[in-house]
N, C-alpha and C. Protein backbone atom coordinates (compact mmCIF):
# COMPACT_ATOMS: atom_id res chain seq x y z
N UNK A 1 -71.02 90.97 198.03
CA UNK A 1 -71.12 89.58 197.62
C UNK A 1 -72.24 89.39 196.60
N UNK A 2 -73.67 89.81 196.84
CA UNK A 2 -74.15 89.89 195.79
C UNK A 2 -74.36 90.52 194.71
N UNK A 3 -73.01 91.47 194.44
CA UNK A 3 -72.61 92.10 193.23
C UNK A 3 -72.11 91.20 192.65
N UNK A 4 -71.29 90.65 193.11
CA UNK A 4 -69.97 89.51 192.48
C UNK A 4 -70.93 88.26 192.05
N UNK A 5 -71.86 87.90 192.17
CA UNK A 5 -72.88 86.98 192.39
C UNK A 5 -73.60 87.15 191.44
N UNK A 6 -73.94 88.29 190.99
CA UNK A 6 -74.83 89.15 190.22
C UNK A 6 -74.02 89.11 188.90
N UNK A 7 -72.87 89.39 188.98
CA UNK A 7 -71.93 89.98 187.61
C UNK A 7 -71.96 88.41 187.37
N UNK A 8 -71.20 87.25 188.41
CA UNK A 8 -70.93 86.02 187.84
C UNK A 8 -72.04 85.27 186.65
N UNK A 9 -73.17 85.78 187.69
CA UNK A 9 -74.75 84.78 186.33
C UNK A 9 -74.66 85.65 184.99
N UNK A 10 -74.46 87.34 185.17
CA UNK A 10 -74.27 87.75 183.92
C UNK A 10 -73.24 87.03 182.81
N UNK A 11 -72.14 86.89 183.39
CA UNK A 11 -70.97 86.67 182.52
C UNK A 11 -71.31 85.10 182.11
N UNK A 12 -71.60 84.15 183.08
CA UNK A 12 -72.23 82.83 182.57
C UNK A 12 -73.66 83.01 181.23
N UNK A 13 -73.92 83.90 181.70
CA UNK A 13 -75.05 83.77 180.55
C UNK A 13 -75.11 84.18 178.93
N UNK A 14 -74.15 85.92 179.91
CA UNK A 14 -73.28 86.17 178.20
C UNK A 14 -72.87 84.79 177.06
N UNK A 15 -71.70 84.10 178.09
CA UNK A 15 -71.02 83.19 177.32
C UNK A 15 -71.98 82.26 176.64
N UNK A 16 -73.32 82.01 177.65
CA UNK A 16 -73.99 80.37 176.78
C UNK A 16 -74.53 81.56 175.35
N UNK A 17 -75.07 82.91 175.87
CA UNK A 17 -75.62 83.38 174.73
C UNK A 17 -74.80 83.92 173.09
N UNK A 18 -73.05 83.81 173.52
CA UNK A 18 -72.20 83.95 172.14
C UNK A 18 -72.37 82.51 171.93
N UNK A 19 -72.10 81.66 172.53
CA UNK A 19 -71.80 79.99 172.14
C UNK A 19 -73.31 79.97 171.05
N UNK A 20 -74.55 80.38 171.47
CA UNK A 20 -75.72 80.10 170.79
C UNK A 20 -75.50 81.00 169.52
N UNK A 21 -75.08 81.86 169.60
CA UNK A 21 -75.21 82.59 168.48
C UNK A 21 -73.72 82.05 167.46
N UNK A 22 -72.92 81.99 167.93
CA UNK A 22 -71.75 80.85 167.26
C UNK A 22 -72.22 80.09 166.50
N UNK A 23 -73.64 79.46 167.27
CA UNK A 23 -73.39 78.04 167.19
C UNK A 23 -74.55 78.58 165.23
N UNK A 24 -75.19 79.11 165.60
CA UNK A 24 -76.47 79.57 164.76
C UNK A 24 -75.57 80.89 163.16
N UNK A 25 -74.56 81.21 163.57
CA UNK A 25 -73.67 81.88 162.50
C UNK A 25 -73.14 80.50 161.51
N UNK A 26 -72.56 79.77 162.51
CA UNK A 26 -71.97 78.65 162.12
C UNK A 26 -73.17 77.72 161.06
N UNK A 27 -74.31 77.68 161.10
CA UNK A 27 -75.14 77.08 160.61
C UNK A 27 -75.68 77.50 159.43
N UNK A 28 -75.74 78.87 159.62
CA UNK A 28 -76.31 80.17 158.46
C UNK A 28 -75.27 80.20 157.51
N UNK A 29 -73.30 80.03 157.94
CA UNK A 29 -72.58 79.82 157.15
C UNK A 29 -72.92 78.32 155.90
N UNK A 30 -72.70 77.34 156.70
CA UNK A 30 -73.04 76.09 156.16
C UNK A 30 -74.16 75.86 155.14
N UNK A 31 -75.35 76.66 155.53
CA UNK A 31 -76.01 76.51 154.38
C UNK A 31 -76.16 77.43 153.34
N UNK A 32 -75.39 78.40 153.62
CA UNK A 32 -74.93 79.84 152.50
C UNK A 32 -73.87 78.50 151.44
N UNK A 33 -73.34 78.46 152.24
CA UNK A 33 -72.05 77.24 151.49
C UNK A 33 -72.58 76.41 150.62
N UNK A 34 -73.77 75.56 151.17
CA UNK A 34 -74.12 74.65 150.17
C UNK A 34 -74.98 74.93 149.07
N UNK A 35 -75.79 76.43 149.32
CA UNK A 35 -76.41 76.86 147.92
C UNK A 35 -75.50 77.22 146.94
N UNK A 36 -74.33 77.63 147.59
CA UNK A 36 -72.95 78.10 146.82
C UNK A 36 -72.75 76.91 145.40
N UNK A 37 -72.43 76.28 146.53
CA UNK A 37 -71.98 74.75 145.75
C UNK A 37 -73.16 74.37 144.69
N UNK A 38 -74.35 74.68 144.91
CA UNK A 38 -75.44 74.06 143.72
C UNK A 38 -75.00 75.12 142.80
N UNK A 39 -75.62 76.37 143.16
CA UNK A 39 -75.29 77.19 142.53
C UNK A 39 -74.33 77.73 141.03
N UNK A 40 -73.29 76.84 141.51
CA UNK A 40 -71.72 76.94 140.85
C UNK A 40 -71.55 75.96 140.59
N UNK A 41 -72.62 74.81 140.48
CA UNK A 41 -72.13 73.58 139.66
C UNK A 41 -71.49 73.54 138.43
N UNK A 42 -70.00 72.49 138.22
CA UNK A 42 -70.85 72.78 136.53
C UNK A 42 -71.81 72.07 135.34
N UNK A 43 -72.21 71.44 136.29
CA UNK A 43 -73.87 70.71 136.07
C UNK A 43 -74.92 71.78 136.26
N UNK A 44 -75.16 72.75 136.95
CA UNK A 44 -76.63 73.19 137.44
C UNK A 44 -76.99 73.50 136.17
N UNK A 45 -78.61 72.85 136.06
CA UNK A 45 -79.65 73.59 135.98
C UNK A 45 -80.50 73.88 136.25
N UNK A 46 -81.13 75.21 135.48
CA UNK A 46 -82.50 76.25 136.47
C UNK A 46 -83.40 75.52 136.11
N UNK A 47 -84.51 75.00 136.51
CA UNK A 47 -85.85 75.24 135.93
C UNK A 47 -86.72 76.62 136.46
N UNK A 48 -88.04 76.80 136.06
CA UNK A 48 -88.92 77.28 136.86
C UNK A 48 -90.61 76.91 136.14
N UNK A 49 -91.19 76.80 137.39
CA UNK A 49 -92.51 76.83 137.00
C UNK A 49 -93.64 77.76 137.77
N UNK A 50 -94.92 77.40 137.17
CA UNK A 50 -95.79 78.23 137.85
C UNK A 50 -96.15 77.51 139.08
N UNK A 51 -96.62 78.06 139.96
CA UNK A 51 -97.30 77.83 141.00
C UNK A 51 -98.88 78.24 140.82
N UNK A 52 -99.55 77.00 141.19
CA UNK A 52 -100.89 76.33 140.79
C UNK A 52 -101.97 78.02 141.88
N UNK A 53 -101.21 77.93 143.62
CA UNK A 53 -101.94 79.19 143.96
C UNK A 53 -101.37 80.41 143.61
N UNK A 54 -100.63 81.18 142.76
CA UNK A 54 -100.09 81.90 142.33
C UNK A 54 -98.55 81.71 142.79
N UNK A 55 -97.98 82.22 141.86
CA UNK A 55 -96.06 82.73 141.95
C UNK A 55 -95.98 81.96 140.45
N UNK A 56 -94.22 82.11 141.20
CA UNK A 56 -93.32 81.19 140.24
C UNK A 56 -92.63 80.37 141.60
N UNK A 57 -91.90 79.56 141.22
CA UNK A 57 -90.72 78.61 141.55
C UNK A 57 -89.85 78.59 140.50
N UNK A 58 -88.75 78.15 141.36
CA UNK A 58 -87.65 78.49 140.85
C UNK A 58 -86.34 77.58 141.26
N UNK A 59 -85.78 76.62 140.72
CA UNK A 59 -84.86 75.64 141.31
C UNK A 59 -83.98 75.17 140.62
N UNK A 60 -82.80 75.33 140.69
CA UNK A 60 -81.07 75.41 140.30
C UNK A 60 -80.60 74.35 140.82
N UNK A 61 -80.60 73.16 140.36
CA UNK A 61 -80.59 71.80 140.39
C UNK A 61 -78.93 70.98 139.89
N UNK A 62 -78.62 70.37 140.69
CA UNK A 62 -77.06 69.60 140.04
C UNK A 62 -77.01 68.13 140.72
N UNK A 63 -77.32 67.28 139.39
CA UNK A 63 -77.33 66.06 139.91
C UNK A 63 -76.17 65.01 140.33
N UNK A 64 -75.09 65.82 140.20
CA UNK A 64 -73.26 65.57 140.63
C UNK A 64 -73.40 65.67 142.37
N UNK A 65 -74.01 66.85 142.40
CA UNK A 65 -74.03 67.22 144.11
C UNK A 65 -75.48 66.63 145.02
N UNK A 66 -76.61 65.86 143.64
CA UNK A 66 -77.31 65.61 144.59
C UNK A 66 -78.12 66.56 145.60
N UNK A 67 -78.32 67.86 144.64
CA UNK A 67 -79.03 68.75 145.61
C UNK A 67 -79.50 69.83 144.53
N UNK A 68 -80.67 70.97 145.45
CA UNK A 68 -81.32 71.84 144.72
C UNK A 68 -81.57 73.05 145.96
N UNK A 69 -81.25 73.83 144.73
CA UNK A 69 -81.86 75.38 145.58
C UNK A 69 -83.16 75.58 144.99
N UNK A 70 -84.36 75.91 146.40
CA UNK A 70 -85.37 76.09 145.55
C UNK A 70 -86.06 77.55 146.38
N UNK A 71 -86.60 78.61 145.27
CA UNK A 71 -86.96 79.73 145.93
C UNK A 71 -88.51 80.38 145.19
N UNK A 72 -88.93 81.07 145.64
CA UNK A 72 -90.33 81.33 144.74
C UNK A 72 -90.74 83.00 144.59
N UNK A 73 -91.23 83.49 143.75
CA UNK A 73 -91.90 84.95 143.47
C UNK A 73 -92.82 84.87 143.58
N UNK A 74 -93.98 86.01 144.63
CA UNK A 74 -94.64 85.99 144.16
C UNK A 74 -95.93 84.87 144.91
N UNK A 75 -95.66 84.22 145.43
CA UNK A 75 -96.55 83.08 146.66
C UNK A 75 -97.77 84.24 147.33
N UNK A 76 -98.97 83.75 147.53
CA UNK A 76 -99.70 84.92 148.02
C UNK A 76 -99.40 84.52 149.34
N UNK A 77 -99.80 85.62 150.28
CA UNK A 77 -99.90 84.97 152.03
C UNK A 77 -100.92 83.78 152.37
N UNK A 78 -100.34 83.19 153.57
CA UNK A 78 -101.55 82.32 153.46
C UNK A 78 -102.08 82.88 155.15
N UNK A 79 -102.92 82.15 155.11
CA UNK A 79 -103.75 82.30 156.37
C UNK A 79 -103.14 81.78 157.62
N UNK A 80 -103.16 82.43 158.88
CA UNK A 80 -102.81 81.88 159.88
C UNK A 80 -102.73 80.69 160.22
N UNK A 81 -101.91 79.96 160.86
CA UNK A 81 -101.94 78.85 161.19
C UNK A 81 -101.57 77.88 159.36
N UNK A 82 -101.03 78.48 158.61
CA UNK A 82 -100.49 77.34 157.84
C UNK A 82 -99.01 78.03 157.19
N UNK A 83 -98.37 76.94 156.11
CA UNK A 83 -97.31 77.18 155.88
C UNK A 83 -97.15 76.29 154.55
N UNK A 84 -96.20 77.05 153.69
CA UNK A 84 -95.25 76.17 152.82
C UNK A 84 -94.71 75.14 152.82
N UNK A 85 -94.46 73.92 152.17
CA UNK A 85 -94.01 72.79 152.82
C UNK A 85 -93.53 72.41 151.59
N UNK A 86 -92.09 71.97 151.65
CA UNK A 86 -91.61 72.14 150.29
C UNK A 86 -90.50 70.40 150.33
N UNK A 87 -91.32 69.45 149.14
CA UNK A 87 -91.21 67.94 149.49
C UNK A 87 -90.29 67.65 147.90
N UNK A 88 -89.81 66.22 148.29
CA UNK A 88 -88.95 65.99 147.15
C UNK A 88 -89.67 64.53 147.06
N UNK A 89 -90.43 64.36 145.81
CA UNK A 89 -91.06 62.87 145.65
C UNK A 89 -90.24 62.17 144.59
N UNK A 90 -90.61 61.01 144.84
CA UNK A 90 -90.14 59.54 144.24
C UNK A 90 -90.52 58.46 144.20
N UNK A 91 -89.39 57.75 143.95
CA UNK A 91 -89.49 56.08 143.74
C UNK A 91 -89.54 55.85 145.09
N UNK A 92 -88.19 56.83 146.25
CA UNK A 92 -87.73 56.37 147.10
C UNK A 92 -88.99 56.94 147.83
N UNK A 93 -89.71 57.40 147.70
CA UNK A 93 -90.83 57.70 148.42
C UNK A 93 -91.24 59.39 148.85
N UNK A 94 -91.91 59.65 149.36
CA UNK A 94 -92.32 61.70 149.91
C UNK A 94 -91.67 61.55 150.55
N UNK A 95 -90.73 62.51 150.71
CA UNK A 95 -89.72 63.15 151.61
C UNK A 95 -90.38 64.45 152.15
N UNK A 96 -90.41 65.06 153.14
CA UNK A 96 -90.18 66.61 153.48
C UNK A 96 -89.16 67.06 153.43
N UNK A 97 -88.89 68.12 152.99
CA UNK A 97 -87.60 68.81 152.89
C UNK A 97 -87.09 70.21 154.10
N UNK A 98 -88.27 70.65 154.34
CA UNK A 98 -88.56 71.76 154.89
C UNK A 98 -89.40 72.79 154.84
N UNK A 99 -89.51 73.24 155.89
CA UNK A 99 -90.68 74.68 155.84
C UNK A 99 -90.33 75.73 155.14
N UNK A 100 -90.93 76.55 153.60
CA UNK A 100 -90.50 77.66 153.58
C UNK A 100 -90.11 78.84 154.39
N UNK A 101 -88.97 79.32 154.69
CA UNK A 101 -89.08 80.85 154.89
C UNK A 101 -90.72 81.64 154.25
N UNK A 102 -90.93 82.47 155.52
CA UNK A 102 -92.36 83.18 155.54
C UNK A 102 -92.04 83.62 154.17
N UNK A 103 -92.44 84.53 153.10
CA UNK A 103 -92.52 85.02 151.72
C UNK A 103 -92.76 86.54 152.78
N UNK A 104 -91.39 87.54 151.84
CA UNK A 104 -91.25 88.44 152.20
C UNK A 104 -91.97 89.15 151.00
N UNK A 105 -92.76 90.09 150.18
CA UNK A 105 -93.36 90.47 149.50
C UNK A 105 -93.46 89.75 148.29
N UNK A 106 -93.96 88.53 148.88
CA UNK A 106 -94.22 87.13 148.42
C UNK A 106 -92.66 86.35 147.28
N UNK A 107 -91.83 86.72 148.24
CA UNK A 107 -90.54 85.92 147.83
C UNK A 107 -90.44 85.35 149.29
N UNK A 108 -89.89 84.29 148.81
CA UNK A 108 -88.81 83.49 149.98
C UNK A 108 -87.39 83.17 149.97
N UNK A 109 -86.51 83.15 150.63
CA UNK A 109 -85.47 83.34 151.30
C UNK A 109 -84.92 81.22 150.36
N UNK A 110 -83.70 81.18 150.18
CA UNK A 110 -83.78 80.30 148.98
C UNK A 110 -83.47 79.03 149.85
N UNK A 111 -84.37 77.36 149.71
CA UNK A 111 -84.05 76.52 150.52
C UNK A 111 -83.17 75.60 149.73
N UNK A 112 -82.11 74.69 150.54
CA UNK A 112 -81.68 73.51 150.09
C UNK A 112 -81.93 72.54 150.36
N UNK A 113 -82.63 71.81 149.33
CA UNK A 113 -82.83 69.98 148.89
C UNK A 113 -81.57 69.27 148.95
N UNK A 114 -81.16 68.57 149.46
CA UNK A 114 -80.26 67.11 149.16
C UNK A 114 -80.55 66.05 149.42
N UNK A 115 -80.14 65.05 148.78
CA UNK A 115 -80.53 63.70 148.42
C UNK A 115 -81.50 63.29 147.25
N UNK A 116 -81.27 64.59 146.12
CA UNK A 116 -81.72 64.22 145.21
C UNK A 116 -81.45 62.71 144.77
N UNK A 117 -82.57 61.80 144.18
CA UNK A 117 -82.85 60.20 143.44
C UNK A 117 -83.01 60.86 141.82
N UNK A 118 -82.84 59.93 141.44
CA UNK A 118 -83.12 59.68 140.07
C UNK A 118 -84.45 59.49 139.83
N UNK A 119 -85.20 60.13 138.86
CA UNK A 119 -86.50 60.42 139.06
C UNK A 119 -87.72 60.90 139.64
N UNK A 120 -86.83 62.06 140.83
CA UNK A 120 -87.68 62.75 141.72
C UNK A 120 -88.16 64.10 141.30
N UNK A 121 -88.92 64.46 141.99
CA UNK A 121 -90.22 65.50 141.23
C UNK A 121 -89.92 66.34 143.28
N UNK A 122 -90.20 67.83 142.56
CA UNK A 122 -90.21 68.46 143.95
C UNK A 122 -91.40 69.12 143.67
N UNK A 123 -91.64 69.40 144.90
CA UNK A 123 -93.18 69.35 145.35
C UNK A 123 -93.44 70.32 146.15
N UNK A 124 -94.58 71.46 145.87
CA UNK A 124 -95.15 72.33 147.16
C UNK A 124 -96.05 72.17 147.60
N UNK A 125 -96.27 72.11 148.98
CA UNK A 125 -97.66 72.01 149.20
C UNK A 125 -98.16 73.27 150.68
N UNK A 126 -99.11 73.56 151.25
CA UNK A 126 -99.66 74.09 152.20
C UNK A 126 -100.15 73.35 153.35
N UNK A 127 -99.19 73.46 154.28
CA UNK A 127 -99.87 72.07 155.49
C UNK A 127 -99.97 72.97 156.80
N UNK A 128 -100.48 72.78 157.59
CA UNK A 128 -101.09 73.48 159.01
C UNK A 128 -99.69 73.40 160.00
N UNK A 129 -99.21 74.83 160.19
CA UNK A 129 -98.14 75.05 161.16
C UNK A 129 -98.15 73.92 161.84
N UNK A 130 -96.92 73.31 162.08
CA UNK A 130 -96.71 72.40 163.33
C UNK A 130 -97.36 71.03 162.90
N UNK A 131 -97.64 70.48 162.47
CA UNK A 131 -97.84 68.99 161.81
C UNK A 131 -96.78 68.72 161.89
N UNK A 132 -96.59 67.52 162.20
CA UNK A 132 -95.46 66.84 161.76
C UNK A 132 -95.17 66.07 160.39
N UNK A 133 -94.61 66.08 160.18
CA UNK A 133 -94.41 65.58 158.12
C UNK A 133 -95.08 64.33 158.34
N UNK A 134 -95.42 64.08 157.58
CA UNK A 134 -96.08 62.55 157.07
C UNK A 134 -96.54 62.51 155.69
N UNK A 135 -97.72 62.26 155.46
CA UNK A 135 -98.43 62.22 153.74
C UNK A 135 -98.62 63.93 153.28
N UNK A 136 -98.05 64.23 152.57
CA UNK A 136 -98.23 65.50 151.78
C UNK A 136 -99.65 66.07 151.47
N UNK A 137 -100.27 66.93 151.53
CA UNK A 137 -101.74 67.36 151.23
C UNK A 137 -101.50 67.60 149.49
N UNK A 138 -102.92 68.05 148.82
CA UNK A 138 -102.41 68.01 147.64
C UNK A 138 -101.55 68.95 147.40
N UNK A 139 -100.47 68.88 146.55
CA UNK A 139 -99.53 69.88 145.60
C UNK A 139 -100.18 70.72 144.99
N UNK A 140 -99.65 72.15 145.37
CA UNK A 140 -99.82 73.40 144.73
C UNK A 140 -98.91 73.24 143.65
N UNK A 141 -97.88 72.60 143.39
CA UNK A 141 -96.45 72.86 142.41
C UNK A 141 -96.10 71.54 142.61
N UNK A 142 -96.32 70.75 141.38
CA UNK A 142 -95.25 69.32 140.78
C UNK A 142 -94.03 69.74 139.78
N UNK A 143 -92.91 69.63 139.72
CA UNK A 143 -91.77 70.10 139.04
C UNK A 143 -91.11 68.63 138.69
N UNK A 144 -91.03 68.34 137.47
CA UNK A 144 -90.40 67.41 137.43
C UNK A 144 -88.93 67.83 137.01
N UNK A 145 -87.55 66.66 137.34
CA UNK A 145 -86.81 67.22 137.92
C UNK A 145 -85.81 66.49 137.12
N UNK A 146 -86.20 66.03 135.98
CA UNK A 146 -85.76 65.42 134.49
C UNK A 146 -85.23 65.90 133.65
N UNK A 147 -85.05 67.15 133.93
CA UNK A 147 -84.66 67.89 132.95
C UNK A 147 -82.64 68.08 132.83
C-alpha cells in the first residue's frame, strides 16, 4: 500500500511538473514570436547607442507593432545586489519594462518593449535587485526613439 501511495504522489507531481514546464515553453514560445514580429517588420528600425557605463545598445523598433527589441554588447558586471532595468519614457509617463537578462560575456539575451507612444525615449538604468519599479535612478542610456 505504501508503494502504490508512493508511486501515486510521484505521478501527481510528475504531471504538475510537465504542466509547469508547458506552461513556461509556452511563454518562451510567445515571446520568441513577438521579437519575430518586430524583427520582420516592414517598418523596423535599428538604432544603437553607447552606453554611458560601457557597451552598446541596440534596438529594432516598429512603430506599426508598437514595440521594440532591445539587447546590449558589452555591459560591464555589476555588483551584487543590483541589476539592469530597462524603462520606456514619455509624455505618458516612466514605464518599467523589465529586468535585463544577467549579461552573458557582457551581452544580454534580447528584451521586448510594447506599448510604444509617440515620443518615447528608452531608457537604462541600474536599480537594486528586488525594488519594486517606481521613479527610475539616473539613466546610464537615453535613446531617443524618433528616428
Amino acid at each position: 500500500m505504501a508503494a502504490g501511495l508512493a508511486a501515486a504522489v510521484l505521478v501527481g507531481a510528475a504531471a504538475v511538473g510537465l504542466a509547469a514546464a508547458d506552461h513556461h515553453l509556452s511563454s518562451v514560445r510567445q515571446g520568441d514570436h513577438a521579437i519575430a514580429v518586430v524583427l520582420n517588420a516592414p517598418d523596423a528600425v535599428l538604432l544603437t547607442a553607447r552606453v554611458t557605463a560601457g557597451g552598446k545598445a541596440t534596438v529594432v523598433m516598429s512603430r506599426r507593432d508598437r514595440a521594440l527589441v532591445f539587447t546590449t554588447d558589452g555591459l560591464p558586471p555589476l555588483r551584487a545586489g543590483r541589476c539592469y532595468q530597462l524603462w520606456l519614457m514619455g509624455s505618458a509617463g516612466d514605464r518599467p519594462v523589465g529586468v535585463l537578462p544577467a549579461p552573458d560575456h557582457g551581452m544580454t539575451s534580447p528584451v521586448i518593449a510594447t506599448g510604444l507612444a509617440a515620443g518615447d525615449w528608452v531608457a537604462l538604468t541600474v536599480e537594486p535587485v528586488g525594488r519594486p519599479p517606481g521613479s527610475a535612478t539616473a539613466p546610464i542610456l537615453m535613446l531617443n526613439l524618433t528616428a
